[in-house]
Protein backbone atom coordinates (compact mmCIF):
# COMPACT_ATOMS: atom_id res chain seq x y z
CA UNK A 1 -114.52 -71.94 -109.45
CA UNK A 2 -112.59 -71.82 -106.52
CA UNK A 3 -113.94 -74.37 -104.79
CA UNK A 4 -113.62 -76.84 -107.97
CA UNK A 5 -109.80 -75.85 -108.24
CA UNK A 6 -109.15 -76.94 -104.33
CA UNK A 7 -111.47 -80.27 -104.86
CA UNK A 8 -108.95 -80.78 -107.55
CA UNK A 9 -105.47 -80.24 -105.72
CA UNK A 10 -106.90 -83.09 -102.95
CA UNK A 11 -107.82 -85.24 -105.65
CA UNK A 12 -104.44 -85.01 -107.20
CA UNK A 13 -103.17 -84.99 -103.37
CA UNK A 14 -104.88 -88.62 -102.81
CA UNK A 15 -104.96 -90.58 -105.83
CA UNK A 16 -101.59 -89.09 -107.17
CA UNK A 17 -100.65 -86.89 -110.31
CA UNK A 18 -101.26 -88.72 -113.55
CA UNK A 19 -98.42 -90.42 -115.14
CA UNK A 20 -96.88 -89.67 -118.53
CA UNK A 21 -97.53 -92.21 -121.29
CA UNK A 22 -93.83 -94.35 -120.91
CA UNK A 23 -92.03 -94.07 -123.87
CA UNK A 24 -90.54 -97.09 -125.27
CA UNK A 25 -86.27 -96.92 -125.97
CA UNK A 26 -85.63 -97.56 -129.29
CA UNK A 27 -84.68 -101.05 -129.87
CA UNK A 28 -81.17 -101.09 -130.75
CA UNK A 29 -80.71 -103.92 -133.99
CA UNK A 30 -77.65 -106.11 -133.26
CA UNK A 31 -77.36 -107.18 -136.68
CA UNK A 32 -76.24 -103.53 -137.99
CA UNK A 33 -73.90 -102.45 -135.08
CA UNK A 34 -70.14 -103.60 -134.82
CA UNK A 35 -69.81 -106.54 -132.32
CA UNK A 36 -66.07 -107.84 -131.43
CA UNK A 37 -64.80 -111.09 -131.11
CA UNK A 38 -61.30 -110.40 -129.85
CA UNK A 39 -61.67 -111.72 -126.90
CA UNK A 40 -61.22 -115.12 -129.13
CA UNK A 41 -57.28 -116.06 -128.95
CA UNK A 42 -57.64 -117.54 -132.73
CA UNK A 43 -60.16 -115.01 -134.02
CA UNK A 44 -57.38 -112.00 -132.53
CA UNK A 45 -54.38 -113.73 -133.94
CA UNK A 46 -56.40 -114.01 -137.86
CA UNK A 47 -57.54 -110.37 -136.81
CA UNK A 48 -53.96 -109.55 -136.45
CA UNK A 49 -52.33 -111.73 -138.71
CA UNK A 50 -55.20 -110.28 -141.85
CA UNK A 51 -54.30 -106.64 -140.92
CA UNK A 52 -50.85 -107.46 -141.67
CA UNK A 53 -51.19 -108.72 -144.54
CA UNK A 54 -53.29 -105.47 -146.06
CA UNK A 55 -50.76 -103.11 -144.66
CA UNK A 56 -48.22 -105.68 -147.01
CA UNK A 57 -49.82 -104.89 -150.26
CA UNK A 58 -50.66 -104.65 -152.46
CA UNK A 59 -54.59 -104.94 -152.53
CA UNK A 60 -56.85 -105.62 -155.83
CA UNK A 61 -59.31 -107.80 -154.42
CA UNK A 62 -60.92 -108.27 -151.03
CA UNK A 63 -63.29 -111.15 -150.02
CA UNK A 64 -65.38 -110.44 -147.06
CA UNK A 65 -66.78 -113.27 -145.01
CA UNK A 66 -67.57 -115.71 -142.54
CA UNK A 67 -66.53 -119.80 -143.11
CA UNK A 68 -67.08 -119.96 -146.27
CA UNK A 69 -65.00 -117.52 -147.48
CA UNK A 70 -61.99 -118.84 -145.44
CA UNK A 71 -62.45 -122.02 -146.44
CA UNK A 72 -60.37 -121.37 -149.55
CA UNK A 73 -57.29 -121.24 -147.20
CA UNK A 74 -57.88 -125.23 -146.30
CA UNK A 75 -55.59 -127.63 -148.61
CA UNK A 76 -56.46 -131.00 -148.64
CA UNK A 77 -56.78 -134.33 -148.31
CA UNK A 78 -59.19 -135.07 -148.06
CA UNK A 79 -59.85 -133.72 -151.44
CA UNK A 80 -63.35 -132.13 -150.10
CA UNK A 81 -61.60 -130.19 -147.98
CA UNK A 82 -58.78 -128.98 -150.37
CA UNK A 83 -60.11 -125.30 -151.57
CA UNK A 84 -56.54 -123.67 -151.95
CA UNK A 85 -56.35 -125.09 -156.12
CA UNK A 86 -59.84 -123.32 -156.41
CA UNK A 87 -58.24 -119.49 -155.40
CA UNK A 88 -54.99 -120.01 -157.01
CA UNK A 89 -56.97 -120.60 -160.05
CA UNK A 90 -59.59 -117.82 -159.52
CA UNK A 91 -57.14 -115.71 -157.90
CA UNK A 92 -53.58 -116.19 -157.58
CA UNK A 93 -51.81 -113.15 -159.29
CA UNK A 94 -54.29 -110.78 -158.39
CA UNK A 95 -53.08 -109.22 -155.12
CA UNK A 96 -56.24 -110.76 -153.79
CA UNK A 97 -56.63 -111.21 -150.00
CA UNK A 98 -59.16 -113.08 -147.77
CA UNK A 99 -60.95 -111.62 -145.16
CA UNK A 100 -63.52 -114.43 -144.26
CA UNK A 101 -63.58 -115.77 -140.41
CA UNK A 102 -65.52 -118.70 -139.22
CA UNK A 103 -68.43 -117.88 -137.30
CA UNK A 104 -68.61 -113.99 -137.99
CA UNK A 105 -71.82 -112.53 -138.36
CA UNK A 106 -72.99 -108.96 -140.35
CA UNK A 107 -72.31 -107.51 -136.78
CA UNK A 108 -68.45 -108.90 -136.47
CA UNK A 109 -67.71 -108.06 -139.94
CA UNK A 110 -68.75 -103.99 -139.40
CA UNK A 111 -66.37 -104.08 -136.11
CA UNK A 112 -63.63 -105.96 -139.02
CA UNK A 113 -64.23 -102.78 -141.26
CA UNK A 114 -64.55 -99.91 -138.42
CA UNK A 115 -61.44 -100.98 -137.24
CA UNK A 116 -59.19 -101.99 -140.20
CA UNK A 117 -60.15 -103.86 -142.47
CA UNK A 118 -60.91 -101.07 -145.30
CA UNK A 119 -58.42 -98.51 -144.37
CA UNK A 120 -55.46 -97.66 -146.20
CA UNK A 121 -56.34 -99.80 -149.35
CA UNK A 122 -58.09 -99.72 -152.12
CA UNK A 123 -59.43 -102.89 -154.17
CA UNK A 124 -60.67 -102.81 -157.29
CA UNK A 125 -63.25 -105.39 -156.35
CA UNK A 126 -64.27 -106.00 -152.68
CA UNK A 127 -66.47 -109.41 -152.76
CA UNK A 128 -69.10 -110.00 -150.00
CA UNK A 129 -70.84 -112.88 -148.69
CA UNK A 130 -72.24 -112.85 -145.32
CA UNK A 131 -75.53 -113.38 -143.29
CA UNK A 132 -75.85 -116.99 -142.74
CA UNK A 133 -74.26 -117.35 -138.94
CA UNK A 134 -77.13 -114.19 -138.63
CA UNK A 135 -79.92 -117.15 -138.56
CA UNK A 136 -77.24 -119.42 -136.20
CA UNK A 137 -77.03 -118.50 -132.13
CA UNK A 138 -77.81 -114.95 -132.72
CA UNK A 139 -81.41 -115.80 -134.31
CA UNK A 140 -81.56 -112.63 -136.27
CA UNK A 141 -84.65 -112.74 -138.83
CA UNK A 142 -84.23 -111.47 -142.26
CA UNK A 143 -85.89 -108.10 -140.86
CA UNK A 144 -82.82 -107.45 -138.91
CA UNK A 145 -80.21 -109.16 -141.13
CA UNK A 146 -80.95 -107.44 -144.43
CA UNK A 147 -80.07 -104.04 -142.83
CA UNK A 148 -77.01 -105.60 -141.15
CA UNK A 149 -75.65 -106.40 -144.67
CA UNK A 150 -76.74 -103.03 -145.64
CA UNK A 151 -74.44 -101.68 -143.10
CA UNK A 152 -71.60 -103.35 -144.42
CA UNK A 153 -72.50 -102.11 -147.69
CA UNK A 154 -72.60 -98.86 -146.26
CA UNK A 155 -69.06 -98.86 -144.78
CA UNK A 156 -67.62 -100.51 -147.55
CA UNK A 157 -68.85 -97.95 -149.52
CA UNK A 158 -67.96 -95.00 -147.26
CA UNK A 159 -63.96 -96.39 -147.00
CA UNK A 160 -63.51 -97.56 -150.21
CA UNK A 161 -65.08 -94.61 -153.06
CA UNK A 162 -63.49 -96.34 -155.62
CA UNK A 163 -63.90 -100.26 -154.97
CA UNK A 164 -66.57 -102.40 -157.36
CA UNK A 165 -68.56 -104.03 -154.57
CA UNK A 166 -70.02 -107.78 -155.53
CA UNK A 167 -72.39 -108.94 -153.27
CA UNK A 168 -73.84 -112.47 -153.19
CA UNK A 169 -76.57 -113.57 -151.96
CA UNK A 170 -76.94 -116.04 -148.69
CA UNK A 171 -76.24 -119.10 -149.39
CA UNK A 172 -79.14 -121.71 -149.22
CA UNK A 173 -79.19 -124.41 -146.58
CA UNK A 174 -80.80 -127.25 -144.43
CA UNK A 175 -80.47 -126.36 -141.17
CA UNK A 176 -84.05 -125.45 -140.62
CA UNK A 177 -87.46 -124.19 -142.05
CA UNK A 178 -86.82 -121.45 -140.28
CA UNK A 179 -83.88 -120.43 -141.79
CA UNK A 180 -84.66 -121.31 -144.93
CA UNK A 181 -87.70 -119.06 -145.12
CA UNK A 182 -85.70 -115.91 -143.63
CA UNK A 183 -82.88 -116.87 -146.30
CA UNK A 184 -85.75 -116.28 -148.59
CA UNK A 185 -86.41 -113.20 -147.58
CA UNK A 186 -83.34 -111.54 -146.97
CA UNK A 187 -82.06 -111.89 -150.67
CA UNK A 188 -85.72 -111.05 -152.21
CA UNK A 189 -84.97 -107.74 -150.04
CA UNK A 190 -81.31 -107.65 -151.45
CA UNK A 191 -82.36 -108.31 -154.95
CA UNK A 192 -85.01 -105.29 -154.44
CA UNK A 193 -82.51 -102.83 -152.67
CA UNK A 194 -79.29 -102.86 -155.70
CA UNK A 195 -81.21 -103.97 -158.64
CA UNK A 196 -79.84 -101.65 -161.09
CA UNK A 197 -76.86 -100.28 -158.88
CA UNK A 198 -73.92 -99.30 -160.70
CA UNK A 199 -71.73 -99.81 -157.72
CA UNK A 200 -73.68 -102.52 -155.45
CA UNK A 201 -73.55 -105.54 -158.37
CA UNK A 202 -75.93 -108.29 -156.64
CA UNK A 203 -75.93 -111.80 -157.49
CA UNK A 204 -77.90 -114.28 -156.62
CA UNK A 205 -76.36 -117.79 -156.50
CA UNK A 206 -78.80 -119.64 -155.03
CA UNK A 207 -80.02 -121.70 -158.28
CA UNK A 208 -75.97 -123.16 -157.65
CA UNK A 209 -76.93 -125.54 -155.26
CA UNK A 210 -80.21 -126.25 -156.37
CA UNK A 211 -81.58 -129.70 -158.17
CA UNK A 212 -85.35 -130.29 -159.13
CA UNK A 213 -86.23 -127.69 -156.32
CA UNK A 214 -83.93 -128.85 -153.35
CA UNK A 215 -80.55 -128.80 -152.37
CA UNK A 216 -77.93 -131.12 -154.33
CA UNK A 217 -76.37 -132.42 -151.53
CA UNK A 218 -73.38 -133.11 -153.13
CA UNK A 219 -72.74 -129.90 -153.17
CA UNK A 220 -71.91 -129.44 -149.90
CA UNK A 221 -68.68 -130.81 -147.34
CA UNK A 222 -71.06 -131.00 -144.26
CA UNK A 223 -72.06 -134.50 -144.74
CA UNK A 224 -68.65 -135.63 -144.37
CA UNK A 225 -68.34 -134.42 -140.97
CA UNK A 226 -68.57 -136.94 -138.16
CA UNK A 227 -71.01 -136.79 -136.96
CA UNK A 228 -72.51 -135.08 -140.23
CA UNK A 229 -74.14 -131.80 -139.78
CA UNK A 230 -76.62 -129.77 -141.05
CA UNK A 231 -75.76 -128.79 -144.89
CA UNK A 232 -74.03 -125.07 -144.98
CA UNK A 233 -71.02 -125.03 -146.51
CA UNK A 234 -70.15 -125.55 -150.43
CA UNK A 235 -67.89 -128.61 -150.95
CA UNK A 236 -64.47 -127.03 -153.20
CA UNK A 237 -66.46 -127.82 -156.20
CA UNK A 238 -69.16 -125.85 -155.42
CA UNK A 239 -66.99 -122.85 -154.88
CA UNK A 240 -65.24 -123.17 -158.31
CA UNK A 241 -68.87 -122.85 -159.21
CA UNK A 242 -69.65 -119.89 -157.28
CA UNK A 243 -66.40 -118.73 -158.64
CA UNK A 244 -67.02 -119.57 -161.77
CA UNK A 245 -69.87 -117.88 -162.12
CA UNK A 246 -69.19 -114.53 -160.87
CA UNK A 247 -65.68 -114.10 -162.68
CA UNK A 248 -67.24 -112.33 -166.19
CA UNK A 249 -68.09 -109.88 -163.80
CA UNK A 250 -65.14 -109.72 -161.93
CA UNK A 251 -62.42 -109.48 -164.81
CA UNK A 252 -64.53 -107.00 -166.18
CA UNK A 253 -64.05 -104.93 -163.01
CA UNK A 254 -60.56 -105.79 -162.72
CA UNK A 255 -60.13 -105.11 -166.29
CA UNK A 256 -58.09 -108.29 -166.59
CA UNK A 257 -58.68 -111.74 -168.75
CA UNK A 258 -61.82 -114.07 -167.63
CA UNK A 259 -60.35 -116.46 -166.14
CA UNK A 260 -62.58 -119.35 -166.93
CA UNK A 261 -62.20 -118.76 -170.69
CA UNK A 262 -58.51 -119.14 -170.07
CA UNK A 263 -58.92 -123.21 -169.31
């Protein structure tokens, strides 16, 4: 026994002392942790300019965003470019403030509300419609995305107890198969995680923009670009849709008049 014991010290001597297995990190999912922009001059001074106007008051109704959200801020002409009618109509008088920012992805709208952006207010109605600049540069799939808008749910939820949240789905596009197929899939998942919430209300707008199984082009303002670009973004008519369609839901979580059966 002896013998065998010493044999196997100068094998371990020689050859070396077994490894353990490597572990593997855990892989750390961009989509669902808070990512700054700031060092953006514009995106600081809207940053800025945003908290402001929260700490102003008061606060009923929050839309949270990327571009299409602030797009309601553009006036025209041209008139496909002139969204400001569209939230004076849907939204003037109701203390209603947006928070959408070009470009910003799930992960730039959690660092929005970790540092500000739900704190010291509370809506009756927080809207939400993000995830499309997730398929952009950052190439996040719908496996990482859904849980990023999860997240935000999550905070929202967390800061502001006694906020209505409506969350819409991600918008439908043409800026690849790729993208289209992980849109897909991110609102199936979203449809799956809230259906019958009494908080999260989900709604999927997607049949909006649709026309005999693809996308009405007419319904969105990227083909007027020059040179045009990939389709994305609703054209102002397409928002009063989007609008139109949601506000039952939101007057009845206001508790205020619909405003479409006002015209």
């Amino acid at each position: 026994m002896r013998g065998w014991r010493i044999g196997v010290v100068l094998a371990l001597l020689l050859f070396g002392f077994p490894q353990a297995p490597a572990v593997a990190a855990p892989r750390v999912n961009l989509a669902a942790v808070p990512i700054s922009r700031m060092d953006l001059p514009w995106w600081r001074r809207r940053f800025e300019d945003k908290q402001a106007e929260l700490r102003r008051g008061p606060v009923d109704l929050v839309w949270y965003g990327d571009s299409i959200i602030q797009d309601f801020e553009h006036h025209g002409p041209p008139a496909w470019q002139d969204f400001a009618p569209i939230w004076k109509r849907f939204y003037g008088g109701r203390h209603a403030v947006n928070l959408g920012f070009v470009g910003d992805s799930t992960a730039n709208l959690i660092w929005r509300i970790d540092h500000g952006e739900a704190s010291g207010i509370s809506p009756k109605v927080a809207v939400v419609l993000i995830g499309a600049n997730n398929f952009g540069l950052p190439h996040w799939p719908a496996s990482q995305t859904v849980p990023g808008i999860e997240e935000v749910v999550r905070l929202l939820r967390n800061h502001l107890p006694h906020t209505a949240i409506v969350l819409l789905s991600v918008l439908p596009s043409e800026r690849s198969a790729w993208v289209s197929e992980n849109t897909t899939l991110t609102n199936a998942a979203l449809a799956k995680r809230y259906a019958g919430s009494k908080v999260v209300h989900y709604v999927d707008v997607t049949d909006i923009f649709m026309k005999g199984g693809k996308l009405d082009r007419k319904l969105f303002l990227d083909r007027f670009f020059s040179p045009p670009e990939p389709l994305l973004h609703p054209t102002p008519a397409a928002q009063a849709m989007i609008c139109a369609a949601i506000e039952p839901m939101i007057a009845k979580l206001m508790g205020d008049r619909n405003r479409v059966a006002l015209r």
